[in-house]
C-alpha atoms as a PDB file:
ATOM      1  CA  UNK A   1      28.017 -44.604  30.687  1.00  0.00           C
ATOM      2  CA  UNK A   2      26.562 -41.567  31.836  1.00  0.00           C
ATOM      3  CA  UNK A   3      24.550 -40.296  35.382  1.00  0.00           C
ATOM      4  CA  UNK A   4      20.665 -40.064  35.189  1.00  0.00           C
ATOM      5  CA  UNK A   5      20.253 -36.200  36.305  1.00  0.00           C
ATOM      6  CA  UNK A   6      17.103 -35.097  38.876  1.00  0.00           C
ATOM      7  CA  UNK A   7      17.022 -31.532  38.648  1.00  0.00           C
ATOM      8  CA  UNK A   8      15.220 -30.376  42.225  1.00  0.00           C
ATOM      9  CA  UNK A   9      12.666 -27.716  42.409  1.00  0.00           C
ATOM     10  CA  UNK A  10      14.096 -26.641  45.612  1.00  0.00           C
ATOM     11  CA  UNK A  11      16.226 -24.647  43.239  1.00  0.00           C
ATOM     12  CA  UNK A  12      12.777 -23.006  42.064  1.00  0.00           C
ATOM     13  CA  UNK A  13      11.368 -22.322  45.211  1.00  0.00           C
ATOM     14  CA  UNK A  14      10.871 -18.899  45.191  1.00  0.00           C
ATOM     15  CA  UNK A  15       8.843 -18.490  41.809  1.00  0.00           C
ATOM     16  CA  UNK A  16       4.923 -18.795  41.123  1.00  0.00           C
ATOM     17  CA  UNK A  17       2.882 -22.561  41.368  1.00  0.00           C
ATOM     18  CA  UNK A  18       2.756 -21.918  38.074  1.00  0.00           C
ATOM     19  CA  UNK A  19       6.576 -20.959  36.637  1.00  0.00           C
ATOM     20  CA  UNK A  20       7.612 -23.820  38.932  1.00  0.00           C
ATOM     21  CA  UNK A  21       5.160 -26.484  37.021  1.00  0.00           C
ATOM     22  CA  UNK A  22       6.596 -24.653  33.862  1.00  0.00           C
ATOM     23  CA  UNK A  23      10.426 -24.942  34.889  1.00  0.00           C
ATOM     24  CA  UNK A  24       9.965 -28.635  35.786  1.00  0.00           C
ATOM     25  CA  UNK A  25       8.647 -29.197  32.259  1.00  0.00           C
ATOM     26  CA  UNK A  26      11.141 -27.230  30.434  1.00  0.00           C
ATOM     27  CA  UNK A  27      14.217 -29.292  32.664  1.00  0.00           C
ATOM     28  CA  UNK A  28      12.301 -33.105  31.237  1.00  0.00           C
ATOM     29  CA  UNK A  29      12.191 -31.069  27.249  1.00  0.00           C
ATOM     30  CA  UNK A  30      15.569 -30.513  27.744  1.00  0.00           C
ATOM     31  CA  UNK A  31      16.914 -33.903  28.823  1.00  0.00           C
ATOM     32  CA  UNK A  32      16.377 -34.282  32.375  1.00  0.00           C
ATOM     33  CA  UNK A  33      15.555 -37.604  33.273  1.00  0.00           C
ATOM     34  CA  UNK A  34      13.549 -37.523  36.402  1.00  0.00           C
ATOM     35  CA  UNK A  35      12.555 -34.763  38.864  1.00  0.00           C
ATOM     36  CA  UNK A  36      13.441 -34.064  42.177  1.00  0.00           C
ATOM     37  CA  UNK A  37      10.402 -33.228  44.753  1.00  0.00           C
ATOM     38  CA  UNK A  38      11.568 -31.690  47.850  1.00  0.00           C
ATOM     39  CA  UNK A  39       8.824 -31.974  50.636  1.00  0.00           C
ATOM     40  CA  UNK A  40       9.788 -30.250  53.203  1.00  0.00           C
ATOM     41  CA  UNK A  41       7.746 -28.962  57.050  1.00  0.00           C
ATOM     42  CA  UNK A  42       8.826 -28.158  60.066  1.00  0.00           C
ATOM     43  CA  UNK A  43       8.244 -24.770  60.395  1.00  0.00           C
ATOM     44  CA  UNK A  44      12.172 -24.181  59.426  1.00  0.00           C
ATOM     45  CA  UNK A  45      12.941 -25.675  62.612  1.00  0.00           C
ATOM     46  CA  UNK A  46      15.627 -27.691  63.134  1.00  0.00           C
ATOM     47  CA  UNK A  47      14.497 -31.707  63.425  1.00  0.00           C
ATOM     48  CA  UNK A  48      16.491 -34.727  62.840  1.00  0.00           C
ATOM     49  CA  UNK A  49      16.504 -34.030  58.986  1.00  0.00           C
ATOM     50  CA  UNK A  50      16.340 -30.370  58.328  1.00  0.00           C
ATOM     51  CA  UNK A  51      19.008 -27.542  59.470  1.00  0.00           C
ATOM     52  CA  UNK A  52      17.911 -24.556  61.586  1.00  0.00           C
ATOM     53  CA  UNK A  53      17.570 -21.464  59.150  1.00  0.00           C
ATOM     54  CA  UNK A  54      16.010 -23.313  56.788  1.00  0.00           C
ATOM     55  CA  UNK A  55      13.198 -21.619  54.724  1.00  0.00           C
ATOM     56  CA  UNK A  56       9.819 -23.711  55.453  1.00  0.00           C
ATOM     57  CA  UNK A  57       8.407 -24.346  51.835  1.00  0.00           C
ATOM     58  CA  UNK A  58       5.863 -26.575  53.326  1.00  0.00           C
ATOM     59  CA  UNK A  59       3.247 -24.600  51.321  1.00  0.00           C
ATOM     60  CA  UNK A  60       5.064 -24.816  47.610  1.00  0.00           C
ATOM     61  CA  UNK A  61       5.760 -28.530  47.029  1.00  0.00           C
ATOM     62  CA  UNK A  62       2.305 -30.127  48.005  1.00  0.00           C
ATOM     63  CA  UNK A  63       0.951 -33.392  46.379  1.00  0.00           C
ATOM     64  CA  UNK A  64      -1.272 -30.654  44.541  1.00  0.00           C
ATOM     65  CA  UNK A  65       1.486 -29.727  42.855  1.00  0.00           C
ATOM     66  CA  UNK A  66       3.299 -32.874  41.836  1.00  0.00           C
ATOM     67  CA  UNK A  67      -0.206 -34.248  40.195  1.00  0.00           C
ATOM     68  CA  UNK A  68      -0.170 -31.174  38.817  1.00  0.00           C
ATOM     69  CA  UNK A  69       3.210 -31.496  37.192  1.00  0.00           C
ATOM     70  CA  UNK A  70       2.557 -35.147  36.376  1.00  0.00           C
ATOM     71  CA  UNK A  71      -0.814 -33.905  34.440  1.00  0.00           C
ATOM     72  CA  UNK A  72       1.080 -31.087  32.607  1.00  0.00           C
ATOM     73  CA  UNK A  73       3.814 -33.626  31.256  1.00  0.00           C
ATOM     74  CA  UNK A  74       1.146 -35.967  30.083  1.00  0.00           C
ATOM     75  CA  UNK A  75      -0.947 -33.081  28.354  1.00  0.00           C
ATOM     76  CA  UNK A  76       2.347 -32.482  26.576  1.00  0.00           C
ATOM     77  CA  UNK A  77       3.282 -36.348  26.004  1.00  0.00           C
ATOM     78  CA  UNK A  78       5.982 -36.193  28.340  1.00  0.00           C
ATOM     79  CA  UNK A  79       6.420 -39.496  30.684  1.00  0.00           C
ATOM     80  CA  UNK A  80       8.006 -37.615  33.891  1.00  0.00           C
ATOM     81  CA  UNK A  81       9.591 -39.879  36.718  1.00  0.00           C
ATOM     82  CA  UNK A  82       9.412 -37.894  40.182  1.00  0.00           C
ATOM     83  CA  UNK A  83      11.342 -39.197  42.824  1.00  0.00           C
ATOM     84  CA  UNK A  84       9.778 -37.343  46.348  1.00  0.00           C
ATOM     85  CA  UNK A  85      12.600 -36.204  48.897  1.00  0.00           C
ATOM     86  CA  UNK A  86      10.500 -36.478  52.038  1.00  0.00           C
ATOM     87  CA  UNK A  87      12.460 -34.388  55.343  1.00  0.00           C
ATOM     88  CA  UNK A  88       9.323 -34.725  57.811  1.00  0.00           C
ATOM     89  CA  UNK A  89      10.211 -36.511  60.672  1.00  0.00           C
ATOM     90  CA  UNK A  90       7.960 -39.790  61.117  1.00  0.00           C
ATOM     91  CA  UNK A  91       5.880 -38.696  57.741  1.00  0.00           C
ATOM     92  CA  UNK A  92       2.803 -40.495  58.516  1.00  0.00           C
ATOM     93  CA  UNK A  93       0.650 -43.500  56.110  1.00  0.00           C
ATOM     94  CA  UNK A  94      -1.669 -40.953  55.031  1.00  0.00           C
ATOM     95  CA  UNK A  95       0.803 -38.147  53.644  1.00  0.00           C
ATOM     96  CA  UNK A  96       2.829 -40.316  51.954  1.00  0.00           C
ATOM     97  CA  UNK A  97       0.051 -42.302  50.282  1.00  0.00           C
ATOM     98  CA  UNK A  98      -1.394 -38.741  49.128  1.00  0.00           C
ATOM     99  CA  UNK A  99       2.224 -38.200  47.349  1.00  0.00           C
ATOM    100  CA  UNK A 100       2.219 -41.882  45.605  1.00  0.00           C
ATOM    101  CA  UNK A 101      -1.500 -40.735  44.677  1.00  0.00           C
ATOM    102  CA  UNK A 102      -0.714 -37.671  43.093  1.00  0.00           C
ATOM    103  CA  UNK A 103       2.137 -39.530  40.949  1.00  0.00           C
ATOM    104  CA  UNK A 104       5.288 -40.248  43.028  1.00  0.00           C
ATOM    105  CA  UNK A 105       7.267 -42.820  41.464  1.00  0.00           C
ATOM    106  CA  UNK A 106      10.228 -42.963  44.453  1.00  0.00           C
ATOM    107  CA  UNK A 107       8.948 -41.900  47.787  1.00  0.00           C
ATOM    108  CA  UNK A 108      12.614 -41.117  49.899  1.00  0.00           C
ATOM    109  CA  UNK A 109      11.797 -40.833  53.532  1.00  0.00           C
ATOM    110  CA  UNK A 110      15.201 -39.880  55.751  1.00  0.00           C
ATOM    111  CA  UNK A 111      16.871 -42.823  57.873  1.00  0.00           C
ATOM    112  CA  UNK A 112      17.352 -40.151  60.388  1.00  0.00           C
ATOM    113  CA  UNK A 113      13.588 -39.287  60.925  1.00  0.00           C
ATOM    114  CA  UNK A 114      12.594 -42.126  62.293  1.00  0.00           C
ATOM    115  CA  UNK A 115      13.976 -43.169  65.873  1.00  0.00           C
ATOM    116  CA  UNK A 116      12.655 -46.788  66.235  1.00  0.00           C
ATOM    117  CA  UNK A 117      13.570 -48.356  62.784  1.00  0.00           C
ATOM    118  CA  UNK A 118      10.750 -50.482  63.111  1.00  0.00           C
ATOM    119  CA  UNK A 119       8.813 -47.529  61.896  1.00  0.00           C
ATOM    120  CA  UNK A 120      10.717 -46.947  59.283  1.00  0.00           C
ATOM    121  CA  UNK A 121      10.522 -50.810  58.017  1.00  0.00           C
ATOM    122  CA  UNK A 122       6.721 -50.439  58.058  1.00  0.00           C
ATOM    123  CA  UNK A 123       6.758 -47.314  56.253  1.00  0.00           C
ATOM    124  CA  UNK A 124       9.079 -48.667  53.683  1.00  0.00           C
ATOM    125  CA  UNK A 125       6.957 -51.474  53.398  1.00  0.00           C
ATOM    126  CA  UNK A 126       3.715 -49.185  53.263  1.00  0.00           C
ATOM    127  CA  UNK A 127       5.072 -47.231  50.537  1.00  0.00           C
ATOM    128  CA  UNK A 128       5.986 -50.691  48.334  1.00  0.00           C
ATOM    129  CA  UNK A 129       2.237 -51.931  48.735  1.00  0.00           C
ATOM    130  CA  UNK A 130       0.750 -48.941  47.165  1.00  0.00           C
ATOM    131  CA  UNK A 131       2.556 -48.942  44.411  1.00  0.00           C
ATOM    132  CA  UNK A 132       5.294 -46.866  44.270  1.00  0.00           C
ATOM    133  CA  UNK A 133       9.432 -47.713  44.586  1.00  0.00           C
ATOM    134  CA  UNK A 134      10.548 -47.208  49.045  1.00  0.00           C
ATOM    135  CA  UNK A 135      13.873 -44.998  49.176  1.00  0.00           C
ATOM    136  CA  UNK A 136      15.834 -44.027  52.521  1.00  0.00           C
ATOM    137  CA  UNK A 137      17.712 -40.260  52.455  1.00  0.00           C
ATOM    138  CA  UNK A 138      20.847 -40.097  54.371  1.00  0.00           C
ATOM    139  CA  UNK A 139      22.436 -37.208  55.926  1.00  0.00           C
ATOM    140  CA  UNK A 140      26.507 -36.611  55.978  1.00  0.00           C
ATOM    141  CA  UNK A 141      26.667 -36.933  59.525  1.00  0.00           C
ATOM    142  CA  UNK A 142      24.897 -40.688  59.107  1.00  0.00           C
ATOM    143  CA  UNK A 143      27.055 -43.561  59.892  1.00  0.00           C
ATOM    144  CA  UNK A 144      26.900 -45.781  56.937  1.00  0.00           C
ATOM    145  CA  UNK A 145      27.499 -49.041  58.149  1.00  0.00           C
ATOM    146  CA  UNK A 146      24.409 -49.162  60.064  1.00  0.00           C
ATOM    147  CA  UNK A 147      22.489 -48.615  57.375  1.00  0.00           C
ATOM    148  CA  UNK A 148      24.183 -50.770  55.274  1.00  0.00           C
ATOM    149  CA  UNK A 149      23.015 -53.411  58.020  1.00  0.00           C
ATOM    150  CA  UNK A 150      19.692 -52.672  57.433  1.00  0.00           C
ATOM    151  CA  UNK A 151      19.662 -52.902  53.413  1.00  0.00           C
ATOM    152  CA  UNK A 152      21.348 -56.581  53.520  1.00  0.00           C
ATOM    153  CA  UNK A 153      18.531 -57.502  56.750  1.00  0.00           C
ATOM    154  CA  UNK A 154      15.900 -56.020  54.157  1.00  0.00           C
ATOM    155  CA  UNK A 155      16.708 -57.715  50.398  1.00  0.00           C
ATOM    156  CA  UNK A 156      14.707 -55.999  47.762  1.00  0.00           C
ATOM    157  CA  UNK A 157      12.737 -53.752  49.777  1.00  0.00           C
ATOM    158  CA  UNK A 158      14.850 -50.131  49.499  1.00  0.00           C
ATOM    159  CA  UNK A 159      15.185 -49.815  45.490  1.00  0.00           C
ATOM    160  CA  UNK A 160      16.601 -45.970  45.777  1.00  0.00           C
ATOM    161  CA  UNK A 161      19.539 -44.532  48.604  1.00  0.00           C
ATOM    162  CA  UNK A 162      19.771 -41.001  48.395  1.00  0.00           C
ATOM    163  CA  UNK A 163      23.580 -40.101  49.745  1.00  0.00           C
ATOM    164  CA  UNK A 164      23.027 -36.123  50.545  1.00  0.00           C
ATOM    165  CA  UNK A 165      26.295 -34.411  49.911  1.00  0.00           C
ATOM    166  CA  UNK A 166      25.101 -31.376  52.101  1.00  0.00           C
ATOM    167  CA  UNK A 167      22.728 -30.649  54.838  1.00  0.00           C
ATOM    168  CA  UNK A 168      19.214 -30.080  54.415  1.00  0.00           C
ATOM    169  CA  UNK A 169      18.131 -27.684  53.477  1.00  0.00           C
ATOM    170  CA  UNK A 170      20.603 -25.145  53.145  1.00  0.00           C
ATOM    171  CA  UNK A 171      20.993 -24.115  49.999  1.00  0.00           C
ATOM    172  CA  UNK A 172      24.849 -22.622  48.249  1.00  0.00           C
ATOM    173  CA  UNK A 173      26.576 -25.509  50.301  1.00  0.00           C
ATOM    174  CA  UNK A 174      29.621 -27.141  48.677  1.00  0.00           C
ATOM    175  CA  UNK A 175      30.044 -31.108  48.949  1.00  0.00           C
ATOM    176  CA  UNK A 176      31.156 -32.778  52.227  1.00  0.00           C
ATOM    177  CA  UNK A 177      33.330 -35.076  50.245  1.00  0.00           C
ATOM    178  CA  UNK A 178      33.703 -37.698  52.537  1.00  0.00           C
ATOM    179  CA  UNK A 179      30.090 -38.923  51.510  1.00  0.00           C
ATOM    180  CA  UNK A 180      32.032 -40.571  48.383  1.00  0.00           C
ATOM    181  CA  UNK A 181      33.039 -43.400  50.711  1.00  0.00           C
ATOM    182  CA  UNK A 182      29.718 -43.871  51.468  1.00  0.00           C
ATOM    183  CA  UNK A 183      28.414 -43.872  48.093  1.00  0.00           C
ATOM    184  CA  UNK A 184      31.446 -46.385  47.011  1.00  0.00           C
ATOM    185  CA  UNK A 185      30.311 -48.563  49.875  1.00  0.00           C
ATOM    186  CA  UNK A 186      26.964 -48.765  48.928  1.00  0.00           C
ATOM    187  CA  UNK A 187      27.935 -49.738  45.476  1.00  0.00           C
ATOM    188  CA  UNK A 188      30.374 -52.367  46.223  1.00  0.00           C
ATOM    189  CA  UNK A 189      27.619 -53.622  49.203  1.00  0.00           C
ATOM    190  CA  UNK A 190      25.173 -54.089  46.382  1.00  0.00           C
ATOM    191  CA  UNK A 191      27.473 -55.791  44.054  1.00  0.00           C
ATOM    192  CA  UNK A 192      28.139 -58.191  46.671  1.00  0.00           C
ATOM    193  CA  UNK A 193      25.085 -58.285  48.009  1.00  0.00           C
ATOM    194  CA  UNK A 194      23.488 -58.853  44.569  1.00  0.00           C
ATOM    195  CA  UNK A 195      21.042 -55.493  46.007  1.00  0.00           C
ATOM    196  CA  UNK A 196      19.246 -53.560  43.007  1.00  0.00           C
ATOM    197  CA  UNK A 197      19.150 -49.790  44.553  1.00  0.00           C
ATOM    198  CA  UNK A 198      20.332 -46.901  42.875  1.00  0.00           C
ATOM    199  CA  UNK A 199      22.593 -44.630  43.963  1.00  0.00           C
ATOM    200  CA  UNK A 200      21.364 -41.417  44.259  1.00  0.00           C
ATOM    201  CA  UNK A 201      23.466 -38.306  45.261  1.00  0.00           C
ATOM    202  CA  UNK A 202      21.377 -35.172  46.313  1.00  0.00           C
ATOM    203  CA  UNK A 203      23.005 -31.595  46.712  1.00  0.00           C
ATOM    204  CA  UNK A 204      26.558 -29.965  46.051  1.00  0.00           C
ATOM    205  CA  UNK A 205      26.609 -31.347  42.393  1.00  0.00           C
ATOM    206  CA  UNK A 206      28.394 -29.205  40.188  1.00  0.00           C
ATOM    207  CA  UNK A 207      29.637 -30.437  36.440  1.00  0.00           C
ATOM    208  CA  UNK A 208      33.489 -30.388  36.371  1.00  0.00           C
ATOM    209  CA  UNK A 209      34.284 -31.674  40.030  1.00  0.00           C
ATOM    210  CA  UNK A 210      31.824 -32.854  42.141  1.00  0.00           C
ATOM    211  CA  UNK A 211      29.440 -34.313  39.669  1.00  0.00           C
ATOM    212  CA  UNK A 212      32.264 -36.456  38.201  1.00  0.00           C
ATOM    213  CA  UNK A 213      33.383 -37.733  41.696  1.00  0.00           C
ATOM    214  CA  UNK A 214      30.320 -38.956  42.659  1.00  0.00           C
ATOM    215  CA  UNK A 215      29.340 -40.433  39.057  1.00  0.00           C
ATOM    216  CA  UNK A 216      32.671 -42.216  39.609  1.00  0.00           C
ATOM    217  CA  UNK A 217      32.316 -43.304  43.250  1.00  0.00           C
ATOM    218  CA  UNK A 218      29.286 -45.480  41.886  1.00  0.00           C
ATOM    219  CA  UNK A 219      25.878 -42.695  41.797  1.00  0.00           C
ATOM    220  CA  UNK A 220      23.625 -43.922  39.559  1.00  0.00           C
ATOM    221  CA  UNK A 221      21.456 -40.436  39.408  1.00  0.00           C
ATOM    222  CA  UNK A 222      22.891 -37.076  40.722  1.00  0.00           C
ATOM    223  CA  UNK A 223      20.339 -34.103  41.919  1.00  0.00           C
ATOM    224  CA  UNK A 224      20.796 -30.973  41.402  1.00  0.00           C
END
């Protein structure tokens, strides 16, 4: 058994539209298995999901660019999986349906950007009618049993949790290890539970330590 691996393009950020479309190619030839979209606003603001400092790359990663990248793979017979990290708060019906246009398989939307869970629920639900597979992102700082509440209220509905082992969207952060309990109670929850979400753990992956820890703790697909 082996982790599914989502390279992310925030790692990319800084080259040309068309190096990054490139570079996300190049990661699927050489054995990636799905992508990692970072969508990220907020004018490098600090909000419920993003960290103050943070660069605001609300320009790069556009659904422009994912069809674009989705295009480019099929030109070159690639099938290319994209699961879409969304960190706006409250990310409204119509952006998200423009991401699931343009070829978003997961659309992630953060736990923590949406106050009234209600909200969330009907965004969840939105994204599952058009199509594409709902996720929920979870910061460190998230308390995990509430959410855990939520997935057994909600059978079926979330079919990817995205752990983050560091804030967003800091980059050169090392793991807050105590997100492995988390990602060994949402394993054990959806054994029990008889759930079918994958694990997903998103930032401070490295191969000899942290990848292995989380692969072990129950991940299903490590980013980074």
């Amino acid at each position: 058994a082996k982790p599914k691996l989502s390279p992310s393009t925030l790692a990319i950020k800084d080259l040309p539209q068309e190096k990054i479309i490139e570079q996300c190619i190049m990661a699927i030839r050489a054995g990636a298995d799905m992508l990692h979209f970072d969508v990220v606003g907020g004018q490098g603001k600090k909000t419920a999901v993003i960290e103050e400092g943070s660069d605001d790359v609300s320009s790069l990663f556009t659904p422009a660019v994912l069809k674009e990248i989705k295009e480019r793979g099929r030109e070159e017979g690639l099938v290319i999986p994209i699961d879409v990290h969304v960190m706006d708060v409250e990310p409204t019906e119509s952006m998200l349906e423009a991401l699931i246009t343009a070829g978003g398989d997961y659309i992630v939307v953060h736990w923590e950007a949406f106050r009234n869970k209600n909200n969330l629920l009907k965004r969840l639900r939105f994204i599952q009618s058009k199509g594409a597979k709902p996720g929920i992102a979870i910061r460190p700082d998230v308390d995990i049993n509430v959410v855990i509440k939520f997935l057994i209220k909600y059978p079926g509905l979330v079919k990817l949790v995205s752990q983050l082992g560091v804030y967003p969207c800091l980059g050169g952060q090392t793991m807050v290890y105590d997100i492995l309990n988390n990602v060994k109670r949402l394993d054990v929850v959806r054994r029990e539970h008889k759930l079918d979400y994958q694990i997903m753990v998103d930032g401070g992956i490295e191969a000899e330590v942290s990848g292995r820890k989380a692969f072990w703790a129950g991940a299903d697909i490590l980013v980074a």
